[in-house]
Protein backbone atom coordinates (compact mmCIF):
# COMPACT_ATOMS: atom_id res chain seq x y z
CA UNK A 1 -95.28 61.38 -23.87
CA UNK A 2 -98.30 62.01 -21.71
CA UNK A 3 -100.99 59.36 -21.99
CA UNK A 4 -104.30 60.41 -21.14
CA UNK A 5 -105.54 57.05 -20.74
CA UNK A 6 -103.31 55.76 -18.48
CA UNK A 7 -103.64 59.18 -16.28
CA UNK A 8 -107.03 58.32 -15.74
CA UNK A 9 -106.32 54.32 -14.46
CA UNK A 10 -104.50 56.19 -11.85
CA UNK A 11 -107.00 58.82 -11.19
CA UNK A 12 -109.61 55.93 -11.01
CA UNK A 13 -107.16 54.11 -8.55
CA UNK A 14 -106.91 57.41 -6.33
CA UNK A 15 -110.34 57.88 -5.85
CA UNK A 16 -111.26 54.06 -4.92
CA UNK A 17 -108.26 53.93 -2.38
CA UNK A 18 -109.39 57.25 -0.87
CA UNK A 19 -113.07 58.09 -1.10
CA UNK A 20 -113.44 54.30 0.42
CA UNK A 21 -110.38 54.87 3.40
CA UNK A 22 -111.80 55.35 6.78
CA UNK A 23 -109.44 58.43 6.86
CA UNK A 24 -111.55 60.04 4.45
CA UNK A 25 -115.08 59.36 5.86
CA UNK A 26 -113.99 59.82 9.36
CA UNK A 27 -112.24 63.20 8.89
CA UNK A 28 -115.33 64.59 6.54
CA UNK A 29 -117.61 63.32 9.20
CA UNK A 30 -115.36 64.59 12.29
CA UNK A 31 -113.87 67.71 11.11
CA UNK A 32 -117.10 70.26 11.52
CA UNK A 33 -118.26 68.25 15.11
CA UNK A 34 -114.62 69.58 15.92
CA UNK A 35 -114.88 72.64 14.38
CA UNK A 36 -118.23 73.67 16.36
CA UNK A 37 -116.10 72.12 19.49
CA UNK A 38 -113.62 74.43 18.85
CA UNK A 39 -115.81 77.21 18.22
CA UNK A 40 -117.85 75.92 21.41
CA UNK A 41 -114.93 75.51 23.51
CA UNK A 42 -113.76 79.34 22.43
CA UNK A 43 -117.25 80.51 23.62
CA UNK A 44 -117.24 78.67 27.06
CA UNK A 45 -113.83 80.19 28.07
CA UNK A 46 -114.57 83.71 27.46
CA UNK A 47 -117.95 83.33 29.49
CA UNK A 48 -115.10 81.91 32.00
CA UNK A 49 -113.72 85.57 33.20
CA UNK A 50 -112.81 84.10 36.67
CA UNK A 51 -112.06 87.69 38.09
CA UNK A 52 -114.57 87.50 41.41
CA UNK A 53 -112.83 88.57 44.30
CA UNK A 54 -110.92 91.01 42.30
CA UNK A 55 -109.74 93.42 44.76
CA UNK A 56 -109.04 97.34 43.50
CA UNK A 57 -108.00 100.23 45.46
CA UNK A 58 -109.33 103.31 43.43
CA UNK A 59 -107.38 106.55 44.48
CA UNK A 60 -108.28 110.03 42.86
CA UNK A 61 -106.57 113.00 43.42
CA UNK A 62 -109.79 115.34 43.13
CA UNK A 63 -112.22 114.67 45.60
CA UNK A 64 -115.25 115.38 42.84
CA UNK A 65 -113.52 113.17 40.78
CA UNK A 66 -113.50 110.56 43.22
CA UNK A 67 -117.33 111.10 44.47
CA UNK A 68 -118.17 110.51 41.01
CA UNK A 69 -116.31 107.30 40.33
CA UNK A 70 -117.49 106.21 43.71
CA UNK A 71 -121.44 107.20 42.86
CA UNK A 72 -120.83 105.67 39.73
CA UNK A 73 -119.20 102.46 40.66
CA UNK A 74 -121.99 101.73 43.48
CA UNK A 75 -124.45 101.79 40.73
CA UNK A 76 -123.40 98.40 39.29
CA UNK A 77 -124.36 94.91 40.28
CA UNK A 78 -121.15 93.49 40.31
CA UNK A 79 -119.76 95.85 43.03
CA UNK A 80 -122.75 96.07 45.17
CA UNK A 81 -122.93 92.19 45.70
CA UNK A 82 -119.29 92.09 45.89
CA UNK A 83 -118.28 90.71 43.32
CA UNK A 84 -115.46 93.27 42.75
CA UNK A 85 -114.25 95.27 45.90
CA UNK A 86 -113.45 98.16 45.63
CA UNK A 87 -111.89 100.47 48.20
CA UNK A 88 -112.15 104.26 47.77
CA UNK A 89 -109.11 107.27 48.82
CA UNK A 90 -107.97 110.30 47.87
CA UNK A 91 -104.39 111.26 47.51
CA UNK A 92 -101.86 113.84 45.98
CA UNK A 93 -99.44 111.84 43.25
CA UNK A 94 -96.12 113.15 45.89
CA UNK A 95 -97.59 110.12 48.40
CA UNK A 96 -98.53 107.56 46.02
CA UNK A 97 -94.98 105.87 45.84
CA UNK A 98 -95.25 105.68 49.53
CA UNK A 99 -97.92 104.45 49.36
CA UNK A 100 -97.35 101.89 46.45
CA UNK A 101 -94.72 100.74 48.59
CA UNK A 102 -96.88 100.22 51.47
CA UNK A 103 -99.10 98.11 49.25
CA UNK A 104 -96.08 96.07 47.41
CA UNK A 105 -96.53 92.91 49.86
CA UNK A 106 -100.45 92.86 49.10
CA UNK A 107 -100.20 93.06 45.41
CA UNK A 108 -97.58 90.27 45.09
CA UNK A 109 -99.43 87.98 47.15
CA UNK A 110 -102.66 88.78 45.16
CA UNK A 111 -104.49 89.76 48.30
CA UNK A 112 -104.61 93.20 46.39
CA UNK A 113 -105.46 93.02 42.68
CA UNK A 114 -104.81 96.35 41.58
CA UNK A 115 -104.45 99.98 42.59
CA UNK A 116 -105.77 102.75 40.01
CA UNK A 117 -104.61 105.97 40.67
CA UNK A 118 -106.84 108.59 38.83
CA UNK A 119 -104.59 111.89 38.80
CA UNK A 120 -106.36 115.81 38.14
CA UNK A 121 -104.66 115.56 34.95
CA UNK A 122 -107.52 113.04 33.88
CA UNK A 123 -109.91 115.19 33.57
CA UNK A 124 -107.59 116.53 30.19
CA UNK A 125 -106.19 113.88 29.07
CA UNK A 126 -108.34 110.86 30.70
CA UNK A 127 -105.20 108.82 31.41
CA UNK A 128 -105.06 106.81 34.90
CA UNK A 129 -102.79 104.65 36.20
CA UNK A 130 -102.45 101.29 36.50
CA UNK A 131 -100.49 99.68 39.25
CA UNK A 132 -100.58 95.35 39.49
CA UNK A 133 -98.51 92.76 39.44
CA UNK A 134 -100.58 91.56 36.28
CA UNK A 135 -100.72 94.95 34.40
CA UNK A 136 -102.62 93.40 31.25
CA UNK A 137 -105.78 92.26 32.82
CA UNK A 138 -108.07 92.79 30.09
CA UNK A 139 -111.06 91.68 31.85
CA UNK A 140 -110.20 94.40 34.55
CA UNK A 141 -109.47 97.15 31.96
CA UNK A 142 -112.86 96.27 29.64
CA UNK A 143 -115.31 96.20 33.19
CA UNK A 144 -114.00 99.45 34.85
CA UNK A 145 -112.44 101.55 31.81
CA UNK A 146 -116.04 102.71 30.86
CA UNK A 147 -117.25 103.49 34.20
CA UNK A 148 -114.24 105.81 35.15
CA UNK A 149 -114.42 107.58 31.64
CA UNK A 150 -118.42 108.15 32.99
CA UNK A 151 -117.44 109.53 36.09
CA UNK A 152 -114.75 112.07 34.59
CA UNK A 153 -117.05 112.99 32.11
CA UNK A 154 -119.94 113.71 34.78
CA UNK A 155 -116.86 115.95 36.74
CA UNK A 156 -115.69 117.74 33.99
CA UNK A 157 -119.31 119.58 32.83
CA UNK A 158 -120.48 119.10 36.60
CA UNK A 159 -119.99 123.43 36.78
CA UNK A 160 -120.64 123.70 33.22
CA UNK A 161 -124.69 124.14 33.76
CA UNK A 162 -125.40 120.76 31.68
CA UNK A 163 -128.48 118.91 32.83
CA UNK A 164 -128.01 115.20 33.99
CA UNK A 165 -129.27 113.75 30.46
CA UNK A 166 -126.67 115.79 28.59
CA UNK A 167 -124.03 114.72 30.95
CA UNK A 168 -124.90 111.03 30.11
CA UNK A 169 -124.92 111.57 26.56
CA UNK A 170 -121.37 112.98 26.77
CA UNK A 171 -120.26 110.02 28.28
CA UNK A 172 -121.81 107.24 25.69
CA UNK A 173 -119.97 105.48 23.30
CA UNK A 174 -120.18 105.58 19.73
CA UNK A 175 -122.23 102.54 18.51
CA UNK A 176 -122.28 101.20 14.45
CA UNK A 177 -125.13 100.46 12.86
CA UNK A 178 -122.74 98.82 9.32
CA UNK A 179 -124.69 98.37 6.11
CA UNK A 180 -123.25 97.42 3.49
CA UNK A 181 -123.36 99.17 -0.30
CA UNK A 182 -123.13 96.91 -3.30
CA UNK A 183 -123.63 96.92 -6.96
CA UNK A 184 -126.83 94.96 -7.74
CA UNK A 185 -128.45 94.68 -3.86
CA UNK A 186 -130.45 96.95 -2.01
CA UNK A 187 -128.42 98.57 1.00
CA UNK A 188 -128.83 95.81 3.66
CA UNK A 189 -127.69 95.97 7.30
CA UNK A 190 -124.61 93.58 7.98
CA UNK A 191 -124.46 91.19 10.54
CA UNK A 192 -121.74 89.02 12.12
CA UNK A 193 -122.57 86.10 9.47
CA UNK A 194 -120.22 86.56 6.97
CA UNK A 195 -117.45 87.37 9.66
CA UNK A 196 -118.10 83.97 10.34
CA UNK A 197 -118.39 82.52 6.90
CA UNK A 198 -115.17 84.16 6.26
CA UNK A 199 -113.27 82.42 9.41
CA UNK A 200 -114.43 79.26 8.48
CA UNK A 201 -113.83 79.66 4.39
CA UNK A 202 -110.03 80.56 6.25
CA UNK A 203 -109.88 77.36 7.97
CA UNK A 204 -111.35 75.28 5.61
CA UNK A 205 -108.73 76.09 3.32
CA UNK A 206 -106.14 76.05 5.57
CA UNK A 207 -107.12 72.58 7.24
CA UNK A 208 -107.85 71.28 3.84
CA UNK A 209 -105.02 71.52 2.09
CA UNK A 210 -102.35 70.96 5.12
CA UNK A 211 -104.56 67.62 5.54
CA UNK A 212 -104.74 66.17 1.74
CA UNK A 213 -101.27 67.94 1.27
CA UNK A 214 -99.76 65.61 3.82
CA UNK A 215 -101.45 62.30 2.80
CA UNK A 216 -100.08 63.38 -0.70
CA UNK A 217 -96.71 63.35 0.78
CA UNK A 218 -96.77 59.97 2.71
CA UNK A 219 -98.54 58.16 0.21
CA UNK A 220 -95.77 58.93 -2.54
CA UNK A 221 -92.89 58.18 0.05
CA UNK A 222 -94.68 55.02 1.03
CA UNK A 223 -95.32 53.87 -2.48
CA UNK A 224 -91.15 55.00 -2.81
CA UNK A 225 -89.99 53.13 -0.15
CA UNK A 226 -92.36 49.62 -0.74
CA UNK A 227 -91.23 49.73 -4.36
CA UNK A 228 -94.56 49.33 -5.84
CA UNK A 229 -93.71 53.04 -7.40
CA UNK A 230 -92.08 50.76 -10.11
CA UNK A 231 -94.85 48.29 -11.07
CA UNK A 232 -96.66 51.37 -11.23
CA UNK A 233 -94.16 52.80 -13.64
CA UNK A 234 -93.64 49.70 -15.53
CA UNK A 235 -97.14 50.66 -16.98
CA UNK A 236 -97.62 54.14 -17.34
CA UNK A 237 -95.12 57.29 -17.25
CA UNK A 238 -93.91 59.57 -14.00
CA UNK A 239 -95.68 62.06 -15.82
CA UNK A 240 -99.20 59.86 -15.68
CA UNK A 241 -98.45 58.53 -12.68
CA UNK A 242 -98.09 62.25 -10.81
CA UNK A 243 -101.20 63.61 -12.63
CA UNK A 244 -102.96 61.06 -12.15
CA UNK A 245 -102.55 61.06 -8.33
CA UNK A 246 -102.62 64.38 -8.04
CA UNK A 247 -106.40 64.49 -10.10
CA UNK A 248 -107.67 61.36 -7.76
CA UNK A 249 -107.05 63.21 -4.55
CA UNK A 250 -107.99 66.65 -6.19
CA UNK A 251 -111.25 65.41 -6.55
CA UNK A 252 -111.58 64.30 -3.53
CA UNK A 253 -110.59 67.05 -1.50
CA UNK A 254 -113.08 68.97 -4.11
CA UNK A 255 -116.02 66.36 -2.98
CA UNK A 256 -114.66 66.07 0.54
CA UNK A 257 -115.05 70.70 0.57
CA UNK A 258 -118.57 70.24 -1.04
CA UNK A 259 -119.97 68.08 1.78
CA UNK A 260 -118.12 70.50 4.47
CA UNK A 261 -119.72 73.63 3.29
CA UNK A 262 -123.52 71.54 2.30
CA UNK A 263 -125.07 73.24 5.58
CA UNK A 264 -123.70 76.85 4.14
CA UNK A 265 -125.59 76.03 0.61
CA UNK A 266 -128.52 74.76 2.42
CA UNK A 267 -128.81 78.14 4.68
CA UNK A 268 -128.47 80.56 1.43
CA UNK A 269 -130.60 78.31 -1.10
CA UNK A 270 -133.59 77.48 1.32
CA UNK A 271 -135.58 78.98 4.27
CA UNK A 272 -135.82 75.52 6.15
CA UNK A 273 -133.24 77.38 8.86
CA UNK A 274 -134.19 80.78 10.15
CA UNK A 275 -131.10 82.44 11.72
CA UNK A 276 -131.09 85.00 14.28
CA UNK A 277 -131.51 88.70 12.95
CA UNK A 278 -127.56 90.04 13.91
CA UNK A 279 -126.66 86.68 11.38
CA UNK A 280 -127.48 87.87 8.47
CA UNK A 281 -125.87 85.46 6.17
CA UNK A 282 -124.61 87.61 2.84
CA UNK A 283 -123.74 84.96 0.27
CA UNK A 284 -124.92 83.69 -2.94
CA UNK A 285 -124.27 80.32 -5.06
CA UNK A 286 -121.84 82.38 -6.89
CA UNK A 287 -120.23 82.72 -4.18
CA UNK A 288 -119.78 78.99 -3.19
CA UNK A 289 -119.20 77.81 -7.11
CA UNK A 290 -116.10 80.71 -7.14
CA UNK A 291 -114.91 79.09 -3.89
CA UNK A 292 -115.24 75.51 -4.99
CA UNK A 293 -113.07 76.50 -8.38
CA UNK A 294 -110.41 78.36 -6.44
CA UNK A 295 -109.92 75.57 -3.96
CA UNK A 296 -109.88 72.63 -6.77
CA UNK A 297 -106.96 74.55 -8.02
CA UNK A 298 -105.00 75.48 -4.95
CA UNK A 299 -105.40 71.81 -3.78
CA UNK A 300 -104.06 70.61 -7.05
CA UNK A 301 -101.16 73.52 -7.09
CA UNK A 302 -99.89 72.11 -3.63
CA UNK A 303 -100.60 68.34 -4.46
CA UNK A 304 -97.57 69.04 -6.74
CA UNK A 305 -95.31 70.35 -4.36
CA UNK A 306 -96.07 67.87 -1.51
CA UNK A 307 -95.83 65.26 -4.18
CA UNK A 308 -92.69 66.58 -5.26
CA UNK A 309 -91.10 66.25 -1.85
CA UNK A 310 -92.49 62.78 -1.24
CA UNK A 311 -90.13 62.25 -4.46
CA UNK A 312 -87.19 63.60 -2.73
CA UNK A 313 -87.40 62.10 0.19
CA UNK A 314 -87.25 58.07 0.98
CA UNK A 315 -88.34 58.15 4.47
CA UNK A 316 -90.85 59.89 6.21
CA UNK A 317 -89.07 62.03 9.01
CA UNK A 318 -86.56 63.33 6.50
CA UNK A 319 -89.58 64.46 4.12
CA UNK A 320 -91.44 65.82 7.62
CA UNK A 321 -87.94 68.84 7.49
CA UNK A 322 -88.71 69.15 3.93
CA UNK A 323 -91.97 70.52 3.62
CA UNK A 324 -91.35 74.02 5.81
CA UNK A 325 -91.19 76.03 3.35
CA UNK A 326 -94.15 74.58 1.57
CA UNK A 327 -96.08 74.85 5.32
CA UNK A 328 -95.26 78.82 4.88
CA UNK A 329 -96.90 79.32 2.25
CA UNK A 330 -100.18 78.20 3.33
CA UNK A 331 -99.92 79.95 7.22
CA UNK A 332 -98.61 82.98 6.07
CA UNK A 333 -101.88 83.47 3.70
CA UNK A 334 -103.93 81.48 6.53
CA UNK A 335 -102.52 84.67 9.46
CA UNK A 336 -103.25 87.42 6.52
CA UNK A 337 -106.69 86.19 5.98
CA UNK A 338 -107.29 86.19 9.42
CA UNK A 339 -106.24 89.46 9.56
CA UNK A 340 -108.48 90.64 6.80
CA UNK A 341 -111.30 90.79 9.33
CA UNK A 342 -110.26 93.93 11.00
CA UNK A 343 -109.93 95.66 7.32
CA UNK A 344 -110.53 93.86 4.37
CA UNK A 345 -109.99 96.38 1.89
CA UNK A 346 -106.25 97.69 3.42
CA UNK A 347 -103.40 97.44 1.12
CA UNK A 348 -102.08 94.57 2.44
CA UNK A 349 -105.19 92.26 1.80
CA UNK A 350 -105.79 93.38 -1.80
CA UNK A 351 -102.00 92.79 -3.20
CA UNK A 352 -102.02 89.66 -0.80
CA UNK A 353 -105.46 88.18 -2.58
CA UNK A 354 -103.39 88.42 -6.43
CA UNK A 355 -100.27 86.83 -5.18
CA UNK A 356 -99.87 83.41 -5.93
CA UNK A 357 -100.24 80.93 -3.01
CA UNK A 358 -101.57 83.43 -0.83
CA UNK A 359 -104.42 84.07 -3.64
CA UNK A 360 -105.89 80.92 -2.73
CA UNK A 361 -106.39 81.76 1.15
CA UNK A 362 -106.81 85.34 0.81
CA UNK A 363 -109.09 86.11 -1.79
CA UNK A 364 -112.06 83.97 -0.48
CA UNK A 365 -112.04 85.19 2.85
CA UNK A 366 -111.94 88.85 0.79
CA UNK A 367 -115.16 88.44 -1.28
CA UNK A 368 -117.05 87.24 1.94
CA UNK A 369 -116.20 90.41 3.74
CA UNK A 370 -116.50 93.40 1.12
CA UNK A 371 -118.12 92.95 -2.80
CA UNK A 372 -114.71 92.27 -4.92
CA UNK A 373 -115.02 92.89 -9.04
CA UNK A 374 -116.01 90.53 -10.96
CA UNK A 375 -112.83 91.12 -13.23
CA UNK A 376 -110.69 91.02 -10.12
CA UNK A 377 -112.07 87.48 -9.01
CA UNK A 378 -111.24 86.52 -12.55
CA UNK A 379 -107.91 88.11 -11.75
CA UNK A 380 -106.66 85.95 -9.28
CA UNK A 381 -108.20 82.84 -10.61
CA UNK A 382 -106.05 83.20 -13.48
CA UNK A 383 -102.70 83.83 -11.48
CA UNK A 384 -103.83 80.96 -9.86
CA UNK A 385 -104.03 78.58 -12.76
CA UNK A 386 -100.91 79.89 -14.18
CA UNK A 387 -99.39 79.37 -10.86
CA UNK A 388 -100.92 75.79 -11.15
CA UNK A 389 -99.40 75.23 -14.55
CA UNK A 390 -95.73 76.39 -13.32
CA UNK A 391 -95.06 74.17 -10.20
CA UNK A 392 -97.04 70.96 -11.84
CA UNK A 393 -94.16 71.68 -14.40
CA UNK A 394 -91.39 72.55 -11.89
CA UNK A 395 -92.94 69.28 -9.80
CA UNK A 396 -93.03 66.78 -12.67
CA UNK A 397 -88.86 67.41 -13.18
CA UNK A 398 -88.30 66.94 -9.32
CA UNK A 399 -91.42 63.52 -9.27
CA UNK A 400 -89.44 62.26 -12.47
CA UNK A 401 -85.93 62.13 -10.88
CA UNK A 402 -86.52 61.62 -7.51
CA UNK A 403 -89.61 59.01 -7.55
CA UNK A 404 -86.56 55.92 -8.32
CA UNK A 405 -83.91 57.73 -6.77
CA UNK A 406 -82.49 56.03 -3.50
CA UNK A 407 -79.67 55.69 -1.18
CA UNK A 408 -77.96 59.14 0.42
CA UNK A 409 -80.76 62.57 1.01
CA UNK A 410 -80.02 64.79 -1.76
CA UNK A 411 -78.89 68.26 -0.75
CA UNK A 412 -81.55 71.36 -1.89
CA UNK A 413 -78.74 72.02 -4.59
CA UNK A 414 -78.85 68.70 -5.85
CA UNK A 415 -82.42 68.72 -6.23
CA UNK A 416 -82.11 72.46 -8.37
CA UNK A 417 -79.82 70.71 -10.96
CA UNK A 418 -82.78 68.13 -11.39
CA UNK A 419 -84.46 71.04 -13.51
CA UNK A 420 -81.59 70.75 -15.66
CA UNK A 421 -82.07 67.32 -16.95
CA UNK A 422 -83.36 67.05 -20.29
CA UNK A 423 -85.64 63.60 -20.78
């Protein structure tokens, strides 16, 4: 029988042993210096392009083609202080293996970079080609790609009576101004800010509940293997003994999240921070609250099954193998929000944000990206309780069993006929 009373002794025990550990104040304290690291540390290497000196050989087969890519190349800084060198000819495609040939000691020992070969075809289809002992050098593609599709452009209405103007116009890319459309706003222009909220929403969840997941785990092998697990249970029931714990460090993951995410509440609730214009930070209290909920109950939902293998387990490298398949369902949902990003209202993202598990990673970094339904929010957090209700059920069979059991690892099919015990 299920003693609410004695659930809460544990609960209380929980949060004293945690909220006072040095884990916990050092990891809230840590974790978003090393998340702006990371984020710092991203932003310093791809300022790091470390391609001067980059030597091409550009050969066209049309000689207007290749006055244009020369005129247009020479017009950029970064080839006329030699930063790139570049090294201009004109040849048919029959002597270009020849000629590759020729070049094959120079582009292996990287005294040659690359050699582009623009055929008279390009001015169709715009396809050149590519020729480097490193043929995905994306730094190379993204600085030159542009400038060649300028100069084929400029050839291709050169006898077509356009003026200069029109000519550059052809040649310009497409550029997005994005605003976004929702129910009870005024059409507002987006920004990169919730891109951003909705990475770090993504790792928060992840880190979160891989972190307190974990600590679940090795605190209920520990408390197996030391034995105190039954003075524990000479007082209260497995039953009390796994809510409990699992309520004590539900909480404090929940108060560990709030402090993590008080600079995101501070930006939307007050105007003590001004952000830069392209920010333009789209979220609301609602927001936050529906985030807070979600997570209390995904952290508890996997409590249970960490807990659960902590039971099965009676050392700590044996329960390490064991919790794979629970570590797949939290990066599988961690790579699909992610993905979410590029398209967050593709088919994939929208069944992924009602299944359970992947719900509780998916759906938040959703409702950051586009405006989600009220009734589908409500959706998922229900799928998400129920999902809740079935694996603490599912986990309190495998805690009850396994918590005293010791001696030989129990097979996976050993541990399914633990569901079959009646108590």
């Amino acid at each position: 029988m299920f003693n609410l009373n004695k659930a809460l002794t544990v609960v209380k025990r929980e949060l004293r042993d945690k909220l006072l550990s040095k884990t916990f104040v050092i990891m809230t304290l840590l974790l978003p210096i090393f998340m702006f690291g990371i984020l710092g540390f991203q932003t310093f290497l791809l300022t790091q392009e470390s391609d001067e000196g980059t030597s091409i050989e550009l050969i066209a087969e049309d000689g207007k083609v290749l006055d244009n890519i020369q005129k247009v190349f020479q017009e950029r800084t970064f080839i006329q202080n030699g930063y790139y060198k570049v090294n201009y000819f004109q040849k048919d495609s029959s002597s270009l293996q020849s000629y590759l040939e020729e070049k094959r000691e120079d582009l292996l020992s990287d005294k040659l970079t690359a050699i582009i070969f623009v055929p008279s075809s390009a001015l169709a289809n715009k396809n050149v080609e590519y020729y480097s002992k490193n043929p995905n050098n994306r730094t190379v593609f993204d600085k030159l790609r542009d400038m060649i599709n300028n100069a084929l452009v400029e050839t291709y209405f050169e006898d077509k009576n356009f003026s200069q103007e029109e000519i550059e116009f052809a040649g310009m890319r497409v550029g997005f101004n994005t605003f976004r459309v929702s129910t009870d706003k005024d059409v507002e222009e987006e920004g990169v800010g919730n891109l951003i909220a909705s990475f770090l929403f993504t790792f928060l969840l992840y880190f979160s509940l891989i972190f307190l997941g974990t600590m679940m785990m090795r605190a209920v092998v520990e408390e197996k293997t030391s034995k105190i697990v039954e003075v524990l249970l000479s007082s209260c029931s497995s039953n009390d003994l796994m809510t409990g714990k699992i309520l004590g460090t539900g909480i404090t993951g929940l108060m560990q999240m709030f402090i993590w995410l008080l600079p995101v509440i501070m930006l939307i609730t007050t105007s003590v921070f001004t952000l830069p214009a392209d920010f333009n930070l789209k979220l609301d209290m609602g927001m936050i609250v529906y985030f807070l909920i979600n997570y209390f109950i995904g952290l508890m939902t996997f409590l249970g099954l960490f807990a659960s293998v902590g039971a099965i387990f009676d050392n700590d490298q044996d329960a390490q193998s064991g919790i794979w398949p629970i570590m797949m369902l939290i990066m599988i949902p961690f790579f699909i929000a992610i993905t979410s990003q590029n398209n967050p209202d593709s088919a994939l993202i929208k069944i992924s944000s009602f299944v359970p598990f992947s719900s509780i990673i998916v759906m938040p970094a959703r409702m950051t990206l586009v405006e989600v339904p009220l009734w589908e929010l409500l959706v998922a957090i229900v799928i998400n309780i129920a999902t809740f209700f079935g694996i603490f059920m599912l986990a309190g069979k495998i805690y009850r069993v396994g918590i005293l059991r010791t001696g030989k690892k129990p097979s996976w099919a050993e541990v399914v006929k633990w569901f079959k015990y009646q108590y």
